[in-house]
C-alpha atoms as a PDB file:
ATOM      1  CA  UNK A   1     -10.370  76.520 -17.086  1.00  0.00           C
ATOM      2  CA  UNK A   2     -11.395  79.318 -19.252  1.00  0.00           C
ATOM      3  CA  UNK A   3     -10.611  79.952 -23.223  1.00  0.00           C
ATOM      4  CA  UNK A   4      -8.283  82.988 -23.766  1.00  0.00           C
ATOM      5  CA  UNK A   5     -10.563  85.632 -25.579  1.00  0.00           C
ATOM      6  CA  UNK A   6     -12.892  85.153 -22.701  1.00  0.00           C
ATOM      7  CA  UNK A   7     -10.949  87.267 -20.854  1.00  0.00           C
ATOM      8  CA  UNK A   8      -8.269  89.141 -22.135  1.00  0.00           C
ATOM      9  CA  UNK A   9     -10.240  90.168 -25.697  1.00  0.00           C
ATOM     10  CA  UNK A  10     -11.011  93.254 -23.298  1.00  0.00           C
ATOM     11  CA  UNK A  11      -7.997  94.727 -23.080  1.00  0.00           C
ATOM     12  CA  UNK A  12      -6.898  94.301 -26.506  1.00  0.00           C
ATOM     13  CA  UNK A  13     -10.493  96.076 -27.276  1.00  0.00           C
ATOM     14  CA  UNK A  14      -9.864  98.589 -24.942  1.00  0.00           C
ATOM     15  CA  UNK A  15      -5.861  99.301 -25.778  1.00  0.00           C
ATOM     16  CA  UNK A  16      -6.778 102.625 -28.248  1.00  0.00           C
ATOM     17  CA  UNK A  17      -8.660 104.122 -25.538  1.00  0.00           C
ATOM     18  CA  UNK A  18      -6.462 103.314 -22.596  1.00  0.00           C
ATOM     19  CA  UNK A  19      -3.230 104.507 -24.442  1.00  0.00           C
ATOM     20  CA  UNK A  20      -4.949 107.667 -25.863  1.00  0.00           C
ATOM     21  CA  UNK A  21      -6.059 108.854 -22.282  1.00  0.00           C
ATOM     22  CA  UNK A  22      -2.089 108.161 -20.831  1.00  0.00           C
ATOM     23  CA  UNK A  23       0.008 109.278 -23.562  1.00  0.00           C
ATOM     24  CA  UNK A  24      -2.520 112.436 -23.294  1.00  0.00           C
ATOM     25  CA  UNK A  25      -2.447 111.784 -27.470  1.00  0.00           C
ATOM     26  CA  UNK A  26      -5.327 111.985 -29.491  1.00  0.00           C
ATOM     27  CA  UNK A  27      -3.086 111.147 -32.637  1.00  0.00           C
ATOM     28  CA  UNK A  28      -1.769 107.850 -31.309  1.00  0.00           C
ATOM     29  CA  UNK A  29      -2.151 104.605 -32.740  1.00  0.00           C
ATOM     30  CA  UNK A  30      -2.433 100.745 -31.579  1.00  0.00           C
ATOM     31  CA  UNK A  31      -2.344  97.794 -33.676  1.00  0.00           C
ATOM     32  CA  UNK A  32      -2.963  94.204 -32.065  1.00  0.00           C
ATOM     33  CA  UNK A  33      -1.112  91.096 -32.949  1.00  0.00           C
ATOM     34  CA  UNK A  34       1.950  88.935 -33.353  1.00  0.00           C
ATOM     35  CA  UNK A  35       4.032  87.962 -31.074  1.00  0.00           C
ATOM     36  CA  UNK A  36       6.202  91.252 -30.000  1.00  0.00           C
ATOM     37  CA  UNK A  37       5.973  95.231 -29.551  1.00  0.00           C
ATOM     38  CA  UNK A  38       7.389  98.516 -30.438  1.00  0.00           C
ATOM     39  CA  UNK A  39       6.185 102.234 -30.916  1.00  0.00           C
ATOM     40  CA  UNK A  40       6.713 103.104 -34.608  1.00  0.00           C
ATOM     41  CA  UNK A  41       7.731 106.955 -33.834  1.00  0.00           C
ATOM     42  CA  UNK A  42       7.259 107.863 -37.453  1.00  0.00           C
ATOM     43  CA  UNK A  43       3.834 106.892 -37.863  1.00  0.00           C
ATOM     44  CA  UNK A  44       3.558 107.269 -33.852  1.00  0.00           C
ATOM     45  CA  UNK A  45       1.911 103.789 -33.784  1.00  0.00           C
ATOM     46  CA  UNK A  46       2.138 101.204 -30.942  1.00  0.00           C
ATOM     47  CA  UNK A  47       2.328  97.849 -31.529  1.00  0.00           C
ATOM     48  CA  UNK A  48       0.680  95.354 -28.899  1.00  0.00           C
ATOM     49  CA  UNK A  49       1.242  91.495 -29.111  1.00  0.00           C
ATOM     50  CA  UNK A  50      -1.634  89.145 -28.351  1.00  0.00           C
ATOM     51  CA  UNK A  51       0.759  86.183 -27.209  1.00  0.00           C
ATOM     52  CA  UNK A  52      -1.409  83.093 -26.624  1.00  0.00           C
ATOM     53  CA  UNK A  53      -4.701  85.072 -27.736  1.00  0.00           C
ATOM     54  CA  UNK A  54      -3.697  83.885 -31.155  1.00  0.00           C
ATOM     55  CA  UNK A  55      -4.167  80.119 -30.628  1.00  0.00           C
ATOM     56  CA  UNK A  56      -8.174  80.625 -29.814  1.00  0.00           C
ATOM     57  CA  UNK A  57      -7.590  76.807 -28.524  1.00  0.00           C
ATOM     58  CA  UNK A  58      -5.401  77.006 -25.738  1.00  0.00           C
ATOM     59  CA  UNK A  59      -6.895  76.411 -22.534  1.00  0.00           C
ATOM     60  CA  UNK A  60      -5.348  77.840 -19.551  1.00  0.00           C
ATOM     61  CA  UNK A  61      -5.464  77.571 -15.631  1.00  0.00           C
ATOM     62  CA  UNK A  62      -7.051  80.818 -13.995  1.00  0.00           C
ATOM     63  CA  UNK A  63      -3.420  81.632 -12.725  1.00  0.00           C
ATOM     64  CA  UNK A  64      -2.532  81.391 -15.812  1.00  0.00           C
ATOM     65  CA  UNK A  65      -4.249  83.720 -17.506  1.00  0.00           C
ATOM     66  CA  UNK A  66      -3.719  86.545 -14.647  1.00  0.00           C
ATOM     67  CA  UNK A  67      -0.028  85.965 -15.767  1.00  0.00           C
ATOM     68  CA  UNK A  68      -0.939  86.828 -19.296  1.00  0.00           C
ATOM     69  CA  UNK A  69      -3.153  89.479 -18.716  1.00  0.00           C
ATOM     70  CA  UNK A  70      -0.659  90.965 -15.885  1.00  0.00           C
ATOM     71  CA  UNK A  71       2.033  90.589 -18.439  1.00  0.00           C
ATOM     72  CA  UNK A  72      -0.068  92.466 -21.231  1.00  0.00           C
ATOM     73  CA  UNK A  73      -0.572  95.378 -18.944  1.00  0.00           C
ATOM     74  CA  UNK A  74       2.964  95.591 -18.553  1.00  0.00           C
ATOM     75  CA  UNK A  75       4.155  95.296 -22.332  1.00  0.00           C
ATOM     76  CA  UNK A  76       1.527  98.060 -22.888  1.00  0.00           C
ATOM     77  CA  UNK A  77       2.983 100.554 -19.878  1.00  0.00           C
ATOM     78  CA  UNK A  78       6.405 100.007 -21.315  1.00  0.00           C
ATOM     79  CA  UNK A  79       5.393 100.607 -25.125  1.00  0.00           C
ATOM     80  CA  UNK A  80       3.251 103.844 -23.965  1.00  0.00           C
ATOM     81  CA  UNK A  81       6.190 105.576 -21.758  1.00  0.00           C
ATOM     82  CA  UNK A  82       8.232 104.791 -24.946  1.00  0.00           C
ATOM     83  CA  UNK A  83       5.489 107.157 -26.893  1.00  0.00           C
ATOM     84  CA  UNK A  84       5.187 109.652 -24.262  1.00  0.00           C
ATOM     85  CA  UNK A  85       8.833 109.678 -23.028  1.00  0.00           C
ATOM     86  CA  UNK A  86      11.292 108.343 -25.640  1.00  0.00           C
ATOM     87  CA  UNK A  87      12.162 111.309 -27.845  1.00  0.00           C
ATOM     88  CA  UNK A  88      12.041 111.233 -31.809  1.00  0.00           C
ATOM     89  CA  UNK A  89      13.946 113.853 -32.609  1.00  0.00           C
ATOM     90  CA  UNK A  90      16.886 112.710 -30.060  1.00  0.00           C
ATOM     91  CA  UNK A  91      16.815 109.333 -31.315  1.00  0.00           C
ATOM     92  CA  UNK A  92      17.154 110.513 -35.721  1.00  0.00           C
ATOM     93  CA  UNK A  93      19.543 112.914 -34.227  1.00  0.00           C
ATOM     94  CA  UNK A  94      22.193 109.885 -32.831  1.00  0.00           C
ATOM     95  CA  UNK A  95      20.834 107.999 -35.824  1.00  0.00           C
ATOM     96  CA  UNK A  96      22.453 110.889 -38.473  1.00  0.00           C
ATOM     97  CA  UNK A  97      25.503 111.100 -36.015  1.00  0.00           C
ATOM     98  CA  UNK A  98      26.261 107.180 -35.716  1.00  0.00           C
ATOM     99  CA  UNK A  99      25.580 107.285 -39.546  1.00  0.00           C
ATOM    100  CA  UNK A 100      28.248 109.555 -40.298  1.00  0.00           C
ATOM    101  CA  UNK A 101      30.708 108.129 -38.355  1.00  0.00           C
ATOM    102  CA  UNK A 102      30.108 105.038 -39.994  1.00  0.00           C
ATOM    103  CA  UNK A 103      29.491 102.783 -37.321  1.00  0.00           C
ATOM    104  CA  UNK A 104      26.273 100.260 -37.902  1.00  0.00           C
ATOM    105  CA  UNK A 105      23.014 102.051 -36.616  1.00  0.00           C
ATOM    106  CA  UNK A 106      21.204  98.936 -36.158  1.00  0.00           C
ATOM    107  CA  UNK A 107      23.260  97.734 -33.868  1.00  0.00           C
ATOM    108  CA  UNK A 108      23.896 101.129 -32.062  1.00  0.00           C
ATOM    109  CA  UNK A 109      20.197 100.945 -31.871  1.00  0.00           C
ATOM    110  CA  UNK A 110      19.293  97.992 -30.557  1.00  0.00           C
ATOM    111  CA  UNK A 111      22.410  98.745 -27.666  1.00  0.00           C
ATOM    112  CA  UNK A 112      20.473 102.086 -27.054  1.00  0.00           C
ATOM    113  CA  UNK A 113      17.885  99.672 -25.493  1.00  0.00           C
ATOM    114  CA  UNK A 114      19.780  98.606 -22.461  1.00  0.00           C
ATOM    115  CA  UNK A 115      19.573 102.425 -20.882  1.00  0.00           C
ATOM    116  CA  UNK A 116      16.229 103.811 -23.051  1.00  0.00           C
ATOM    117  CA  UNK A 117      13.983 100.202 -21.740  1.00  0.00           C
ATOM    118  CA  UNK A 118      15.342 100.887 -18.002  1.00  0.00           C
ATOM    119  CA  UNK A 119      14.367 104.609 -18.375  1.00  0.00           C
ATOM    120  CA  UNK A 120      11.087 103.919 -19.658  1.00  0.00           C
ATOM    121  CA  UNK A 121      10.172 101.678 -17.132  1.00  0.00           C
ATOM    122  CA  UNK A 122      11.580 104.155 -14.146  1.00  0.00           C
ATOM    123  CA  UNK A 123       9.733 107.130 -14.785  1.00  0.00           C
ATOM    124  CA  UNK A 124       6.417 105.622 -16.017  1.00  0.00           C
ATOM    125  CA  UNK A 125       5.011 104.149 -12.723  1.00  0.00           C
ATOM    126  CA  UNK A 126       6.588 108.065 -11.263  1.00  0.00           C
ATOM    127  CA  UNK A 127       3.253 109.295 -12.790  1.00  0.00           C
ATOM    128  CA  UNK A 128       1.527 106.029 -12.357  1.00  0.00           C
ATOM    129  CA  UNK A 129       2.158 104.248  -9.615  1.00  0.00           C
ATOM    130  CA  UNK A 130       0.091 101.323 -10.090  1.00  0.00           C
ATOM    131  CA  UNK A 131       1.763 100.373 -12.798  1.00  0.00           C
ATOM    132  CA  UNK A 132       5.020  98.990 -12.066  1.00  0.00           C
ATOM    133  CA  UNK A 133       3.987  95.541 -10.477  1.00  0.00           C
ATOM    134  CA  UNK A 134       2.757  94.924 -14.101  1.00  0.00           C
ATOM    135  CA  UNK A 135       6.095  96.317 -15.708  1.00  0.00           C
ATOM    136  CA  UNK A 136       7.409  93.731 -13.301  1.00  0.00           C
ATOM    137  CA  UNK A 137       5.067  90.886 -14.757  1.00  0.00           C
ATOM    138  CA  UNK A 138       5.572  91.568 -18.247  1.00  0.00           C
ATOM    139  CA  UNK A 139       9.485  91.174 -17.654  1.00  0.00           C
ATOM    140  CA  UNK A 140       8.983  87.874 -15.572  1.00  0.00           C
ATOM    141  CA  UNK A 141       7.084  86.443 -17.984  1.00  0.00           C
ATOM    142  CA  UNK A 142       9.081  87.298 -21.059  1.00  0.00           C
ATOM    143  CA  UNK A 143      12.175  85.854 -18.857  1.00  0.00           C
ATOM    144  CA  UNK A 144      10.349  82.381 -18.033  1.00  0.00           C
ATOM    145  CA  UNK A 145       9.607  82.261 -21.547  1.00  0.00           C
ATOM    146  CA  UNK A 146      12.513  82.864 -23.311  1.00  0.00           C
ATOM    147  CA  UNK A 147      14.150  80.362 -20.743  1.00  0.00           C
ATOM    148  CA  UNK A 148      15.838  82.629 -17.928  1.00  0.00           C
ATOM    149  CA  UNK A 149      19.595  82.998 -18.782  1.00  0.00           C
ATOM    150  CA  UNK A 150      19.497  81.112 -21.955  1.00  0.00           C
ATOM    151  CA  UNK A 151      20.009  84.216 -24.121  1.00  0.00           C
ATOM    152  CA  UNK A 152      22.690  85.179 -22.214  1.00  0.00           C
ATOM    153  CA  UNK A 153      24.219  82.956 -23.958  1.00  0.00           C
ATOM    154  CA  UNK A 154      25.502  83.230 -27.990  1.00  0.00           C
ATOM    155  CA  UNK A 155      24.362  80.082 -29.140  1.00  0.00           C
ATOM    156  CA  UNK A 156      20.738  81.200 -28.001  1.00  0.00           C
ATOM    157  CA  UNK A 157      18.220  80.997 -31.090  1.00  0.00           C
ATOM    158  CA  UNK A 158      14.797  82.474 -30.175  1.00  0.00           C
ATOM    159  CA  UNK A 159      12.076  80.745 -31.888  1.00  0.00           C
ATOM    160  CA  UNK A 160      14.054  78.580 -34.190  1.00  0.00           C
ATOM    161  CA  UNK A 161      15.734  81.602 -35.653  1.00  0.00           C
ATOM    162  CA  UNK A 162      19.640  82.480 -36.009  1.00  0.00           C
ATOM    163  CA  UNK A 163      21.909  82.443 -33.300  1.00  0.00           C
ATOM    164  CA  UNK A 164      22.031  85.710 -31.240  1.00  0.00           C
ATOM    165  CA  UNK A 165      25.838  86.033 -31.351  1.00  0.00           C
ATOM    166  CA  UNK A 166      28.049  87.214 -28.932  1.00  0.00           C
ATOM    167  CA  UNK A 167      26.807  90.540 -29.188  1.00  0.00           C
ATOM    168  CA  UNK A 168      22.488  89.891 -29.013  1.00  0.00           C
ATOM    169  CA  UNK A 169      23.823  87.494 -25.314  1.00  0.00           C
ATOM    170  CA  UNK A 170      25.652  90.873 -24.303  1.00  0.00           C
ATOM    171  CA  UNK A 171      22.645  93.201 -24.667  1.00  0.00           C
ATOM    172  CA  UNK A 172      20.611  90.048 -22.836  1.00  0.00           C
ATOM    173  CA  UNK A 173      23.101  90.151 -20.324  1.00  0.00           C
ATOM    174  CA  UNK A 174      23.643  93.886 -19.283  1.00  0.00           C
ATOM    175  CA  UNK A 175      19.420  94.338 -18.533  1.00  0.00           C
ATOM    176  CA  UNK A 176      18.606  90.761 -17.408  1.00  0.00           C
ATOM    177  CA  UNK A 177      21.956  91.090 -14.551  1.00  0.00           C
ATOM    178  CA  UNK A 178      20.871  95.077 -13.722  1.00  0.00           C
ATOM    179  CA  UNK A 179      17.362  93.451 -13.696  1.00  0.00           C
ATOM    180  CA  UNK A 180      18.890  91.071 -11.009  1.00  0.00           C
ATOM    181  CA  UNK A 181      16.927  88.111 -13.562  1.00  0.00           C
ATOM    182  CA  UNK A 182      20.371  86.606 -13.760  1.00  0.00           C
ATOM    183  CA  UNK A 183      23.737  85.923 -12.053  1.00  0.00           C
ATOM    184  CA  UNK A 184      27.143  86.147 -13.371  1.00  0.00           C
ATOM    185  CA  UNK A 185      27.773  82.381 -13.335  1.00  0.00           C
ATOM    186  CA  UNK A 186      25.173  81.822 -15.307  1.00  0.00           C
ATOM    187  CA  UNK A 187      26.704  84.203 -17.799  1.00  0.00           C
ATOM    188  CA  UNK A 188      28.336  82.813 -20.898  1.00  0.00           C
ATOM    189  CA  UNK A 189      32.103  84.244 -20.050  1.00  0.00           C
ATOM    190  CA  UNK A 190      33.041  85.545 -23.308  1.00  0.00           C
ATOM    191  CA  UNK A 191      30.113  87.557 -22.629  1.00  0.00           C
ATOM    192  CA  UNK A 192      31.160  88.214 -19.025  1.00  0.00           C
ATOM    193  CA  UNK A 193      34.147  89.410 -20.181  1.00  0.00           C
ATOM    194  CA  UNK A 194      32.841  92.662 -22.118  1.00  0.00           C
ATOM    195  CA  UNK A 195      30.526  93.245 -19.933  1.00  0.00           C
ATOM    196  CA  UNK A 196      33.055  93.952 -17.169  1.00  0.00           C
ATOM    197  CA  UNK A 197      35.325  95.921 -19.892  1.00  0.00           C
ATOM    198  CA  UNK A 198      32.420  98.644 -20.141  1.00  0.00           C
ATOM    199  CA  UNK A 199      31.128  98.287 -16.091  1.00  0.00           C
ATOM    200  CA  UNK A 200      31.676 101.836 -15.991  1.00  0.00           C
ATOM    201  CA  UNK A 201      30.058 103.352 -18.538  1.00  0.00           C
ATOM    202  CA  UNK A 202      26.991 100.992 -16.922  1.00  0.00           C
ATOM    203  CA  UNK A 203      27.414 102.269 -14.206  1.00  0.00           C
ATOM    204  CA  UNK A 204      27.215 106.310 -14.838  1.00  0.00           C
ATOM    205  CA  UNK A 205      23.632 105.599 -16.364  1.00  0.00           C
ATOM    206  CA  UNK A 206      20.884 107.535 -14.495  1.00  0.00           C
ATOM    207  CA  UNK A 207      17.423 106.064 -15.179  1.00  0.00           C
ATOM    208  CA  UNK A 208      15.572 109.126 -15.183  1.00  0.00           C
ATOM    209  CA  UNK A 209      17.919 111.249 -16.787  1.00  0.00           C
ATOM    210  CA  UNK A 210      16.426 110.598 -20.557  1.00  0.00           C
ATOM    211  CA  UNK A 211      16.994 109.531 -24.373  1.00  0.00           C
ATOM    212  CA  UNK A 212      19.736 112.008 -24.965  1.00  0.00           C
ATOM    213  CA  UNK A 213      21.786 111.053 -21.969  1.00  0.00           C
ATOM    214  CA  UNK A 214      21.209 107.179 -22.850  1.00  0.00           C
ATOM    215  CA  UNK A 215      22.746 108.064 -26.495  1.00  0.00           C
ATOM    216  CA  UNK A 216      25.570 109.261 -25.496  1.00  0.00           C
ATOM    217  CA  UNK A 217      26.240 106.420 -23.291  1.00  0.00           C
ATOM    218  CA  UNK A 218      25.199 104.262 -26.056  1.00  0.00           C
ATOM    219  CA  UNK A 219      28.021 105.791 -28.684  1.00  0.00           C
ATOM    220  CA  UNK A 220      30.308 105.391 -25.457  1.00  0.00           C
ATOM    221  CA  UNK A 221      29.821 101.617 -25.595  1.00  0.00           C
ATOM    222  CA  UNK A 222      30.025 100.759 -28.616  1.00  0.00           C
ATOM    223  CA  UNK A 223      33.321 102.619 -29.096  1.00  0.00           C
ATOM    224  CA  UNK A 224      34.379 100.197 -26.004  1.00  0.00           C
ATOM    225  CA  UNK A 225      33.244  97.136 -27.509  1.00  0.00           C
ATOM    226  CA  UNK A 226      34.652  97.652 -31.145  1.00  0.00           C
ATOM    227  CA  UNK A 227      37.542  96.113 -30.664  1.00  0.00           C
ATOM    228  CA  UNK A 228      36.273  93.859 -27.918  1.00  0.00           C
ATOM    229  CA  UNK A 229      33.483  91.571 -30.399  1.00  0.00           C
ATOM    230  CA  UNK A 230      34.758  88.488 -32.143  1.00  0.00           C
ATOM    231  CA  UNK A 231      34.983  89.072 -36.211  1.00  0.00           C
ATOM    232  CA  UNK A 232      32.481  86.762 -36.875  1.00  0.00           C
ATOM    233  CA  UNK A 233      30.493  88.252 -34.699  1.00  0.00           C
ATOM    234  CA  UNK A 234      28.314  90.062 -37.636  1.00  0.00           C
ATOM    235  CA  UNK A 235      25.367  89.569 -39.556  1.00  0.00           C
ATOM    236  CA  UNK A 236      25.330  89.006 -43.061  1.00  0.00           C
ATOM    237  CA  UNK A 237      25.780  91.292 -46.087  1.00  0.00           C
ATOM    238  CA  UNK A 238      22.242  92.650 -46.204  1.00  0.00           C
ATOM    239  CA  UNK A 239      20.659  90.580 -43.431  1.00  0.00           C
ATOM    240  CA  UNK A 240      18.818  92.349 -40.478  1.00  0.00           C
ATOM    241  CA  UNK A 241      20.419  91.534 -37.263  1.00  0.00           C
ATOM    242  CA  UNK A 242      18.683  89.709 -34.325  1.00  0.00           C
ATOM    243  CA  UNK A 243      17.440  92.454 -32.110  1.00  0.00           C
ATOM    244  CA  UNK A 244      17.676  95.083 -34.883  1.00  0.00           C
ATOM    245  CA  UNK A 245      14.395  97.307 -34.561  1.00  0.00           C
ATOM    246  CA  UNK A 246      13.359  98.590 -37.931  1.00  0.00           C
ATOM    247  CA  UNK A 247      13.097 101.837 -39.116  1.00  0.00           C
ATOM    248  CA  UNK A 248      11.012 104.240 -36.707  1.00  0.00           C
ATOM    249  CA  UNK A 249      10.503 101.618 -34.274  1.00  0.00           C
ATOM    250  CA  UNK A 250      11.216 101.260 -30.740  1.00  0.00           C
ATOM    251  CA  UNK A 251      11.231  97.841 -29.164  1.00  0.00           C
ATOM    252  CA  UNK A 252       9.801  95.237 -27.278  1.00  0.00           C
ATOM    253  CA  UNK A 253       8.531  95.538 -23.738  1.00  0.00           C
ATOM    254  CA  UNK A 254      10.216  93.757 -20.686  1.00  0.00           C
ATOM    255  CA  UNK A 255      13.585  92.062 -21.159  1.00  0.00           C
ATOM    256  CA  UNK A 256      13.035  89.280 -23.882  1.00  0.00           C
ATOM    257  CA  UNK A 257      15.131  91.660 -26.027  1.00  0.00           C
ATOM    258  CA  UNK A 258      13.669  89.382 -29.297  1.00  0.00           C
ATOM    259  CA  UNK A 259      12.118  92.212 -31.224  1.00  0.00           C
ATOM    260  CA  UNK A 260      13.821  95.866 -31.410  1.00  0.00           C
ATOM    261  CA  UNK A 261      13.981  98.406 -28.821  1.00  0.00           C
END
């Protein structure tokens, strides 16, 4: 049995260095800690969890801690093709346009995430290879932890929080089934239900095609599923949404879907 910083203090040390030398970006930023991650494109800052390296007395299992530190690797390859791939000026630019058409940009944004996250992950491991089997870790383990096909479900609360709605279970659903993480019977059927009504507009999505592409197919399905979402189905009068990155921010890495992007 060996205490967490023991081994994975490294690679939190070593995170600046690492993602400065990928992202071939002398101006990038990392902060460590919490529980989630995003890249902050206005301040170009990305933001690494430390999971279980915050409770400096857990004790786990050697297996268990090449989970973690697998997992990390993989959280940080999705969060630095985000920096090097996702575009800025393509994401303000739907941003402006989703604005004026009045439709709710959080929302739009967080839906962006089941086409950017998939792109991300594609063409990261096309320039380094090595990395995918840790993509691959970080979204097992943020499935097993967030309890498999639980959020695919609206009554789903992550962490003692709200409710995910109808509409947080459908963004769950659409990467954890093209994931092949889940099945459709173990999809709540409401959710089922729009997630069949806007198949094809899943279906044209090309994973290496890039942020531009998965905006447009983003406006495309949220046109679909405006009339498709139960009223209640919104949050409150001033309150953020769950899911809802904030402003600059891209999202979490693998498929837990419980931060932003």
């Amino acid at each position: 049995m060996s205490q967490i910083p023991n081994r994975l203090a490294a690679l939190e040390n070593s995170a600046l260095k690492v993602a400065r030398s990928l992202v071939n970006r002398s101006t990038l930023h990392v902060v460590t800690g919490g529980l989630s991650a995003c890249w902050n494109y206005e301040t170009d800052t990305l933001f690494l969890p430390n999971w279980d390296m915050s409770n400096p007395d857990a004790d786990l299992s050697d297996a268990e801690l090449d989970e973690l530190r697998d997992a990390f690797r993989g959280v940080m390859a999705h969060e630095m093709s985000h920096a090097k791939n996702t575009c800025p000026d393509v994401v303000r630019e739907f941003h402006a346009r989703w604005k004026g058409e009045g439709y709710p940009v959080g929302r739009l944004h967080a839906l962006w995430h089941i086409f950017e996250d998939p792109y991300v992950e594609t063409i990261w491991p096309t320039e380094f290879p090595g990395s995918a089997k840790y993509i691959e870790a970080c979204t097992r383990y943020s499935i097993r932890t967030s309890g498999g096909a639980a959020p695919c479900w609206p009554a789903y609360a992550p962490k003692g929080g709200r409710p995910i709605g109808v509409f947080g279970a459908f963004l769950q659903t659409c990467l954890r089934l093209r994931g092949g993480h889940v099945q459709r019977h173990e999809v709540s059927p409401e959710v089922m239900v729009l997630v069949d009504a806007v198949q094809p507009i899943l279906d044209a999505f090309d994973p290496m095609a890039g942020t531009r592409h998965n905006g447009e197919l983003t406006t495309k399905v949220w046109e679909a599923l405006t009339n498709l979402l139960p009223e209640d189905d919104q949050p409150e009068e001033g309150e953020p949404e769950e899911g809802e990155s904030k402003e600059g921010e891209s999202g979490e890495g693998g498929e837990s879907g419980e931060g932003g992007e």
